[in-house]
C-alpha atoms as a PDB file:
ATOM      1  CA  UNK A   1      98.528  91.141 204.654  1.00  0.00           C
ATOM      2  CA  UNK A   2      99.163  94.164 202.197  1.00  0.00           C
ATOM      3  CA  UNK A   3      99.953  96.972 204.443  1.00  0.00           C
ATOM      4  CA  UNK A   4     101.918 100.009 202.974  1.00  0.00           C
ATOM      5  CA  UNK A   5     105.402  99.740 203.058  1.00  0.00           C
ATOM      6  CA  UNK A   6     106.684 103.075 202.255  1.00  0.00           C
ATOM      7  CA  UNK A   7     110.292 103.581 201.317  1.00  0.00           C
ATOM      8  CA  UNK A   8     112.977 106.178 201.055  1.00  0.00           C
ATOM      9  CA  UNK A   9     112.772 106.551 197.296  1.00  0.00           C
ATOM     10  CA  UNK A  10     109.121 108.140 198.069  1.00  0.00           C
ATOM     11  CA  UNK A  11     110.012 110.365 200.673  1.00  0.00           C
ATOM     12  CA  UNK A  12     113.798 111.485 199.298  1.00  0.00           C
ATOM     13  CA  UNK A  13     115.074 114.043 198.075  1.00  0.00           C
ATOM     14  CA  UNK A  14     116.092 113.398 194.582  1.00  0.00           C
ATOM     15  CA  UNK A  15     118.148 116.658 193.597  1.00  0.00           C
ATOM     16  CA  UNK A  16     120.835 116.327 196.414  1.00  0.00           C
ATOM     17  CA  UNK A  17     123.425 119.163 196.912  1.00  0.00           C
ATOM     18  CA  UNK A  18     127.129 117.246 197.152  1.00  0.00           C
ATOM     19  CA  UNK A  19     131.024 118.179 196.932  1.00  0.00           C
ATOM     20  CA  UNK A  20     134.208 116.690 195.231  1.00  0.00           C
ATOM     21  CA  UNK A  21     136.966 116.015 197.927  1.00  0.00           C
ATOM     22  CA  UNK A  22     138.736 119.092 196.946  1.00  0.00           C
ATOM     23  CA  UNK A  23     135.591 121.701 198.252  1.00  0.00           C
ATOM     24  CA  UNK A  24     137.476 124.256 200.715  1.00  0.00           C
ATOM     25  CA  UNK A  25     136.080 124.664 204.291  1.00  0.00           C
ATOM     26  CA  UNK A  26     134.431 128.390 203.160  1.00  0.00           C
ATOM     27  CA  UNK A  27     132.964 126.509 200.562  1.00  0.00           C
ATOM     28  CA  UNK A  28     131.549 123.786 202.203  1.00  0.00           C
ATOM     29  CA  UNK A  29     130.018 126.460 204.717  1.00  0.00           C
ATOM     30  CA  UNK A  30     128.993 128.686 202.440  1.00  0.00           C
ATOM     31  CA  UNK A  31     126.887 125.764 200.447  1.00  0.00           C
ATOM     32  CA  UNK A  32     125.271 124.620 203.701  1.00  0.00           C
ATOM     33  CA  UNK A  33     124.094 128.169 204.212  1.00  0.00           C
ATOM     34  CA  UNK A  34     123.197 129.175 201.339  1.00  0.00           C
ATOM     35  CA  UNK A  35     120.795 125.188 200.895  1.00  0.00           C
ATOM     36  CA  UNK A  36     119.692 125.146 204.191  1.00  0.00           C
ATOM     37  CA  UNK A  37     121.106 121.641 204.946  1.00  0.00           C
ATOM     38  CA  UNK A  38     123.201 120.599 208.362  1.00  0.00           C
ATOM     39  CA  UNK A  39     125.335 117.940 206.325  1.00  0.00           C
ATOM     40  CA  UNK A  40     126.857 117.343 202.127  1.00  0.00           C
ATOM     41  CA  UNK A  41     127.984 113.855 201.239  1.00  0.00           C
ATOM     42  CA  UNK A  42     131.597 114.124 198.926  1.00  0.00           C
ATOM     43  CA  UNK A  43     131.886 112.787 195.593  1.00  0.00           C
ATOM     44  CA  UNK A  44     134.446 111.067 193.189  1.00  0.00           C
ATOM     45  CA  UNK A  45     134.515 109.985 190.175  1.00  0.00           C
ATOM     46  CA  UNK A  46     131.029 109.256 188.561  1.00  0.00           C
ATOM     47  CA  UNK A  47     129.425 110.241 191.759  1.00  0.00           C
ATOM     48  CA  UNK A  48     130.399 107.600 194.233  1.00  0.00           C
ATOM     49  CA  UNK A  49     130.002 108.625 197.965  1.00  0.00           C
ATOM     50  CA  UNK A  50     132.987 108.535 199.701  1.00  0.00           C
ATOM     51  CA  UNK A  51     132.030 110.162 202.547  1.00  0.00           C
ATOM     52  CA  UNK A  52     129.738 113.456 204.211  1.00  0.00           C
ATOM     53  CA  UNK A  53     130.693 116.703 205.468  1.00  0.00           C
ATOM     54  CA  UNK A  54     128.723 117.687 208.161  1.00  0.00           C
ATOM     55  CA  UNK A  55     128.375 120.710 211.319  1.00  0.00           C
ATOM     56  CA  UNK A  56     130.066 118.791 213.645  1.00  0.00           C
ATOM     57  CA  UNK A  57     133.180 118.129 210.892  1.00  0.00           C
ATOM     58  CA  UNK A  58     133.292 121.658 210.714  1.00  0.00           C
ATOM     59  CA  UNK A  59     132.864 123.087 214.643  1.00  0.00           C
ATOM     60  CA  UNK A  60     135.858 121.280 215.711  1.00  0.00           C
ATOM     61  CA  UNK A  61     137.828 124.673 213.975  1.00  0.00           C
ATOM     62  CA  UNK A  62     136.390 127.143 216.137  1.00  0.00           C
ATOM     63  CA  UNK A  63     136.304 124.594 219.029  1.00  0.00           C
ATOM     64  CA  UNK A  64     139.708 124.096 219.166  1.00  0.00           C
ATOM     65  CA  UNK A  65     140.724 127.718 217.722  1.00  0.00           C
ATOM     66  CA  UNK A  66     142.697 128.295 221.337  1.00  0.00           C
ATOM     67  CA  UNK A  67     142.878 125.105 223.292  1.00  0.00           C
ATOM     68  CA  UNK A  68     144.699 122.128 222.857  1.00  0.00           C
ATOM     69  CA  UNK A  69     142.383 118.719 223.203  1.00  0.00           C
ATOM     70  CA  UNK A  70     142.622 117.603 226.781  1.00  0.00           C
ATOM     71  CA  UNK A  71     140.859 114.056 226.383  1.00  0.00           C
ATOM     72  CA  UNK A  72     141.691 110.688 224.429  1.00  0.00           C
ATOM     73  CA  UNK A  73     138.418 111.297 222.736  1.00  0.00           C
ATOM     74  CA  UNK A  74     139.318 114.703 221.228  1.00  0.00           C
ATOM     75  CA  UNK A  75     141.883 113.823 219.271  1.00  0.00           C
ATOM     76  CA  UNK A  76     139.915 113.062 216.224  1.00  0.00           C
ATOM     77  CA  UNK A  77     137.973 115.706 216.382  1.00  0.00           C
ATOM     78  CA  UNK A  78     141.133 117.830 217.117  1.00  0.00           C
ATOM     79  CA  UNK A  79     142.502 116.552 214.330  1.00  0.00           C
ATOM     80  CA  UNK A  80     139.921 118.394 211.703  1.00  0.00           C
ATOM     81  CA  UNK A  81     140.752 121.271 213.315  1.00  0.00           C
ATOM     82  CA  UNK A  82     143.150 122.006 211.146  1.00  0.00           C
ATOM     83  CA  UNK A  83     141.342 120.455 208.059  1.00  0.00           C
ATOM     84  CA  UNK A  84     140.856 122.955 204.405  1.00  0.00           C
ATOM     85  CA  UNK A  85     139.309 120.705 202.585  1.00  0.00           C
ATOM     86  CA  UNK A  86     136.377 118.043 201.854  1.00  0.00           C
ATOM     87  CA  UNK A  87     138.356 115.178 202.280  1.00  0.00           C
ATOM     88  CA  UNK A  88     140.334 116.432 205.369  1.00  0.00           C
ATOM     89  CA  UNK A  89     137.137 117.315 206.832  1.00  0.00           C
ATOM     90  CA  UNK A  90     134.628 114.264 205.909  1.00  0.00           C
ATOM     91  CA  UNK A  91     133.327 111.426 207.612  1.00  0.00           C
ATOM     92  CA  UNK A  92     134.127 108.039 205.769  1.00  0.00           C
ATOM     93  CA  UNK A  93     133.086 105.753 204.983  1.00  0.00           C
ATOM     94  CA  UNK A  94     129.842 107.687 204.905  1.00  0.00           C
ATOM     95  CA  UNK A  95     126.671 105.799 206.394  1.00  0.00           C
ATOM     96  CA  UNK A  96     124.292 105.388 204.042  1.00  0.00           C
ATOM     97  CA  UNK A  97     120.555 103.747 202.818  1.00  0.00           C
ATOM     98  CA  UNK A  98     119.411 102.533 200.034  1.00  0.00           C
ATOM     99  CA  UNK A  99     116.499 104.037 198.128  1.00  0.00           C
ATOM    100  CA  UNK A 100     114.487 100.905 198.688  1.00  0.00           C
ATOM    101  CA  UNK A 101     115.127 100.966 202.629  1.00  0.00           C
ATOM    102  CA  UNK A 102     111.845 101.031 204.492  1.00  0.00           C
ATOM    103  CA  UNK A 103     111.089 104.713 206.378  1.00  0.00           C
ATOM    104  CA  UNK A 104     111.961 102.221 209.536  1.00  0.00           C
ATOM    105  CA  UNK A 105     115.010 101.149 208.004  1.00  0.00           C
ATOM    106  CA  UNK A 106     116.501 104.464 207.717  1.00  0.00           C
ATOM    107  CA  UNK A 107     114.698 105.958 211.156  1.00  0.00           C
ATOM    108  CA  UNK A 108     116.477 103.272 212.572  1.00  0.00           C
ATOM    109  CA  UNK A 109     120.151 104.535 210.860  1.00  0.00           C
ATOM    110  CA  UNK A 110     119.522 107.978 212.071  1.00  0.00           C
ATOM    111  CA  UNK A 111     118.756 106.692 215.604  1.00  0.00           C
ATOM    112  CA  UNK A 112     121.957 104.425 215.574  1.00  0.00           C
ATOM    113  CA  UNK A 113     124.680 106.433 213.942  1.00  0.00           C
ATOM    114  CA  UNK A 114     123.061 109.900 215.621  1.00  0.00           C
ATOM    115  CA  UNK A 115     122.918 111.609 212.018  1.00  0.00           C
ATOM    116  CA  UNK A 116     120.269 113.704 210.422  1.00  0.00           C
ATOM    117  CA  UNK A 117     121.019 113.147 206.760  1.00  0.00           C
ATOM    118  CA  UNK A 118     121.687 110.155 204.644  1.00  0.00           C
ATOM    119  CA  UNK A 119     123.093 109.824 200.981  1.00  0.00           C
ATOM    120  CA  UNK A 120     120.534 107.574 199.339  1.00  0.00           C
ATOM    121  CA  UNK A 121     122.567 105.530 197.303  1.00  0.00           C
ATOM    122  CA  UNK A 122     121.992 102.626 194.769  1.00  0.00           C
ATOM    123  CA  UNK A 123     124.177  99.219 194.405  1.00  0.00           C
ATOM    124  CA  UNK A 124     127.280 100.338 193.574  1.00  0.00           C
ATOM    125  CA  UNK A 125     127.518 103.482 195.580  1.00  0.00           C
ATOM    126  CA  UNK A 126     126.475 106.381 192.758  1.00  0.00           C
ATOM    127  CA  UNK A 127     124.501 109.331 194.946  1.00  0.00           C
ATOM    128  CA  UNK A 128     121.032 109.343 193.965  1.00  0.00           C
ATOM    129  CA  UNK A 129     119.399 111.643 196.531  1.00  0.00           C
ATOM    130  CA  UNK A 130     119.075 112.625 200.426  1.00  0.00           C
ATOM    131  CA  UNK A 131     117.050 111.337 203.028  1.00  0.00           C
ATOM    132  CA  UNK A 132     116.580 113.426 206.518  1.00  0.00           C
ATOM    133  CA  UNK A 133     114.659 113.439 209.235  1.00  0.00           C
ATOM    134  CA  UNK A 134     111.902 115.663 207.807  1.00  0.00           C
ATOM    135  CA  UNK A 135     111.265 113.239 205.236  1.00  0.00           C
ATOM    136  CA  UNK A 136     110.592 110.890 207.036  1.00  0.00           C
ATOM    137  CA  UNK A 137     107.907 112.362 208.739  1.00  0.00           C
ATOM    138  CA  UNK A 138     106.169 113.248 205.677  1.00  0.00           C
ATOM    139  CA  UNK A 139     104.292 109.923 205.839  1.00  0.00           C
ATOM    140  CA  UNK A 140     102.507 111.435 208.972  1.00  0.00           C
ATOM    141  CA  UNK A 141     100.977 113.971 205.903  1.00  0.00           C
ATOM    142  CA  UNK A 142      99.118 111.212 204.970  1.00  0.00           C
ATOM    143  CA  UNK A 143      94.963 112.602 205.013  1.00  0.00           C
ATOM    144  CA  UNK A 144      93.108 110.563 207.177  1.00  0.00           C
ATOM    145  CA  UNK A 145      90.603 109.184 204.568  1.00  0.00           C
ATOM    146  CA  UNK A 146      93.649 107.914 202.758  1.00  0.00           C
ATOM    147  CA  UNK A 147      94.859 105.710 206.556  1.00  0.00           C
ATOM    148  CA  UNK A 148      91.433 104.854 206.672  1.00  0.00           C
ATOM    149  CA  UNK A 149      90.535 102.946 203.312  1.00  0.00           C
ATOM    150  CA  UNK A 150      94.151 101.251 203.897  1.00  0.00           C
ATOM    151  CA  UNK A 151      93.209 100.231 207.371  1.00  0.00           C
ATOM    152  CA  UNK A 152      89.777  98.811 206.192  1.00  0.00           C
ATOM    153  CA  UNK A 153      90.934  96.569 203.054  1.00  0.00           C
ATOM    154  CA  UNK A 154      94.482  95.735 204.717  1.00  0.00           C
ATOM    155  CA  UNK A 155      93.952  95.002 208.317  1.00  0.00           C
ATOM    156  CA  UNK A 156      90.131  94.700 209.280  1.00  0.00           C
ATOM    157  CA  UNK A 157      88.939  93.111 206.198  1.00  0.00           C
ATOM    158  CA  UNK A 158      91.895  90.047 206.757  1.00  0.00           C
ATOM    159  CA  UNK A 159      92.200  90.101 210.368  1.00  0.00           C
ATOM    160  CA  UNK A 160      87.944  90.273 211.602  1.00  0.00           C
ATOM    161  CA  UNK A 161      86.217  89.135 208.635  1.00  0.00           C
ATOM    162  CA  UNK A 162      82.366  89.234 209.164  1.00  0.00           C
ATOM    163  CA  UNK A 163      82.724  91.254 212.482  1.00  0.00           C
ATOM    164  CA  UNK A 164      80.882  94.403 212.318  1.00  0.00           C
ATOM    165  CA  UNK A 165      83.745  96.433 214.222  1.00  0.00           C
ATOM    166  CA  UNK A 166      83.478 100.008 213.728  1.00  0.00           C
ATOM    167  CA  UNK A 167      86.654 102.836 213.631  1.00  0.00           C
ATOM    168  CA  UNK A 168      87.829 106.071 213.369  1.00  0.00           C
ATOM    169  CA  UNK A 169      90.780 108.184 211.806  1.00  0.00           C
ATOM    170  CA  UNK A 170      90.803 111.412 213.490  1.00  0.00           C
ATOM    171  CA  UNK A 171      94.226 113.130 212.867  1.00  0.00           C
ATOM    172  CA  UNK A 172      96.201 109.971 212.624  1.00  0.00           C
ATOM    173  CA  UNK A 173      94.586 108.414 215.571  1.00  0.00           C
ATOM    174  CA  UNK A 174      92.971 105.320 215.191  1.00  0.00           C
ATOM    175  CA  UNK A 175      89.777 104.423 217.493  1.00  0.00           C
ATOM    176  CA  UNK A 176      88.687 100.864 216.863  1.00  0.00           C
ATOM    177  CA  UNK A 177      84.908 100.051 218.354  1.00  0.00           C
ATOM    178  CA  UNK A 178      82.740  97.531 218.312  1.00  0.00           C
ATOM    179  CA  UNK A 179      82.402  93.937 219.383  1.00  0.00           C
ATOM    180  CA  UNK A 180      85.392  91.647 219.613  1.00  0.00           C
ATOM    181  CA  UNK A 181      85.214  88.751 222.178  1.00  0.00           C
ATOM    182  CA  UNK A 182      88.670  86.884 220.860  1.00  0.00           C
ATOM    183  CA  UNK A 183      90.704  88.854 223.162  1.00  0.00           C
ATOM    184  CA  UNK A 184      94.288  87.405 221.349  1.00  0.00           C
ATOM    185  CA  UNK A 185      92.830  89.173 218.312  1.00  0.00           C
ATOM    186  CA  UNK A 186      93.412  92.423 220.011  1.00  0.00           C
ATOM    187  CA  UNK A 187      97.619  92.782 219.875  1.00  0.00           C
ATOM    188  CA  UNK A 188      97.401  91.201 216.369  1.00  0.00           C
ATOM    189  CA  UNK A 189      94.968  93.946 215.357  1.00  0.00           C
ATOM    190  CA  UNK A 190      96.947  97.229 217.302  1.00  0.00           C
ATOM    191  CA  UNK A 191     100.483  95.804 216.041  1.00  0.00           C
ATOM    192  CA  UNK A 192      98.425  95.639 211.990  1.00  0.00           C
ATOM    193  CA  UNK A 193      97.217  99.214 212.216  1.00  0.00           C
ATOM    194  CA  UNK A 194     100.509 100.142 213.593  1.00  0.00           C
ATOM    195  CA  UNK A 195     102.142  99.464 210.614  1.00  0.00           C
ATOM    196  CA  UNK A 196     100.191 101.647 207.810  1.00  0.00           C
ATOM    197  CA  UNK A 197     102.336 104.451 207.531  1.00  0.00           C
ATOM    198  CA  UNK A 198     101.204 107.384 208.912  1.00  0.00           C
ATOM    199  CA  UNK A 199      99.258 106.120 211.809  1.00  0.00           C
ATOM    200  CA  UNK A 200     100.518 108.225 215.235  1.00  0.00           C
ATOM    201  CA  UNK A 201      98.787 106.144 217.492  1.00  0.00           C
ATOM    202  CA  UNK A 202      96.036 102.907 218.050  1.00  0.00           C
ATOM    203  CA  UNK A 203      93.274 103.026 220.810  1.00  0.00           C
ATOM    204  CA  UNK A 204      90.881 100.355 221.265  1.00  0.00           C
ATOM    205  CA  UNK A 205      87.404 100.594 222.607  1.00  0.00           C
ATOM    206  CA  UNK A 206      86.225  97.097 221.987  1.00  0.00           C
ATOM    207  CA  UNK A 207      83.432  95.090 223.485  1.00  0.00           C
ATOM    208  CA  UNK A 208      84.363  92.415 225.450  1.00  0.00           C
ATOM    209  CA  UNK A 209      88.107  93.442 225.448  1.00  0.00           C
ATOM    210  CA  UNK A 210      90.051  95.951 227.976  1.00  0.00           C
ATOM    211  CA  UNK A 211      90.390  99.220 226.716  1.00  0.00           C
ATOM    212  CA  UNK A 212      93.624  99.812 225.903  1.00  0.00           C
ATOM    213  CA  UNK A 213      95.863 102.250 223.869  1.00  0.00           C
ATOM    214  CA  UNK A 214      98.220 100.450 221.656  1.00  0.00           C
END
């Protein structure tokens, strides 16, 4: 079944701001100011990524300014406290994705690792863009005309052929009607729509079948 399967490479950001390990602290802040971004993977060499900079690198300074760390688990952060520069201060190795991750894929990174940015990066490391958590959602831009064609000659068209089912895309909601007796065809149908990117939710209104939201 040929649903969309969008990736990071269409939703990244391809000019990505970065630093070499030797980027001071005011630099690093400065930069993150000045770009608007909450986190700045570090660079060596060609342009490997050796690890990312981010706000909660750089809070541990004034965090621990006048108190000593009074738990086991504030040593390492305690420990940047005191850090001038990029590689004092980064996170390594930094978590990453691949440009041809799924939006899933790296959703699910985020989610697991509790970051907001990743360094897209190809096979051997080299930077070639971001990824946050805004771009991810950009897929939920797509127009509803656009969800609708893709949900008609991906989904319906394989899944109900000759059925004369009826829907609607009405800001990323999908409202399937019509008549459907083959009630195991329902969870096949909600989990297919489900899956074209940019769908925010699945309600069903079928004859024959419990109305149910998916």
């Amino acid at each position: 079944m040929p649903v969309s399967r969008y990736t990071v490479s269409d939703v990244m950001t391809h000019t990505a701001i970065a630093i070499g390990r030797e980027a001071s602290y005011k630099e690093i802040v400065e930069l993150m100011h000045e770009w608007k971004v909450s986190a700045v993977p570090v660079l060596e060499g060609e342009g490997r990524v050796v690890g990312v900079v981010s706000e909660a690198d750089l809070l541990p300074k004034e965090e621990f300014r006048r108190e000593e760390p009074r738990l086991p688990e504030q040593l390492e952060e305690a420990s940047k406290a005191g850090g001038v520069l990029a590689e004092d201060l980064m996170s390594s190795p930094a978590v990453t994705v691949h440009p041809g991750a799924t939006i899933a894929e790296a959703a699910r990174i985020m989610a697991r690792k509790h970051v907001k940015r990743l360094p897209v990066v190809n096979d051997v490391g080299m930077l070639e863009g971001v990824v946050s958590r805004s771009d991810l959602l950009k897929v939920f831009l797509r127009p509803d005309e656009e969800l609708a064609e893709e949900i008609r000659q991906a989904v319906l068209y394989e899944l109900t052929p000759g059925m004369s089912l009826d829907f609607s895309v009405q800001d990323g909601v999908v409202t399937l009607r019509g008549p459907l007796h083959d009630r195991a065809v329902v969870p096949l149908l909600a989990r297919a729509i489900r899956a074209v990117e940019g769908v925010v939710d699945v309600r069903m209104e079928l004859d024959g079948a419990v109305p149910t939201t998916a």
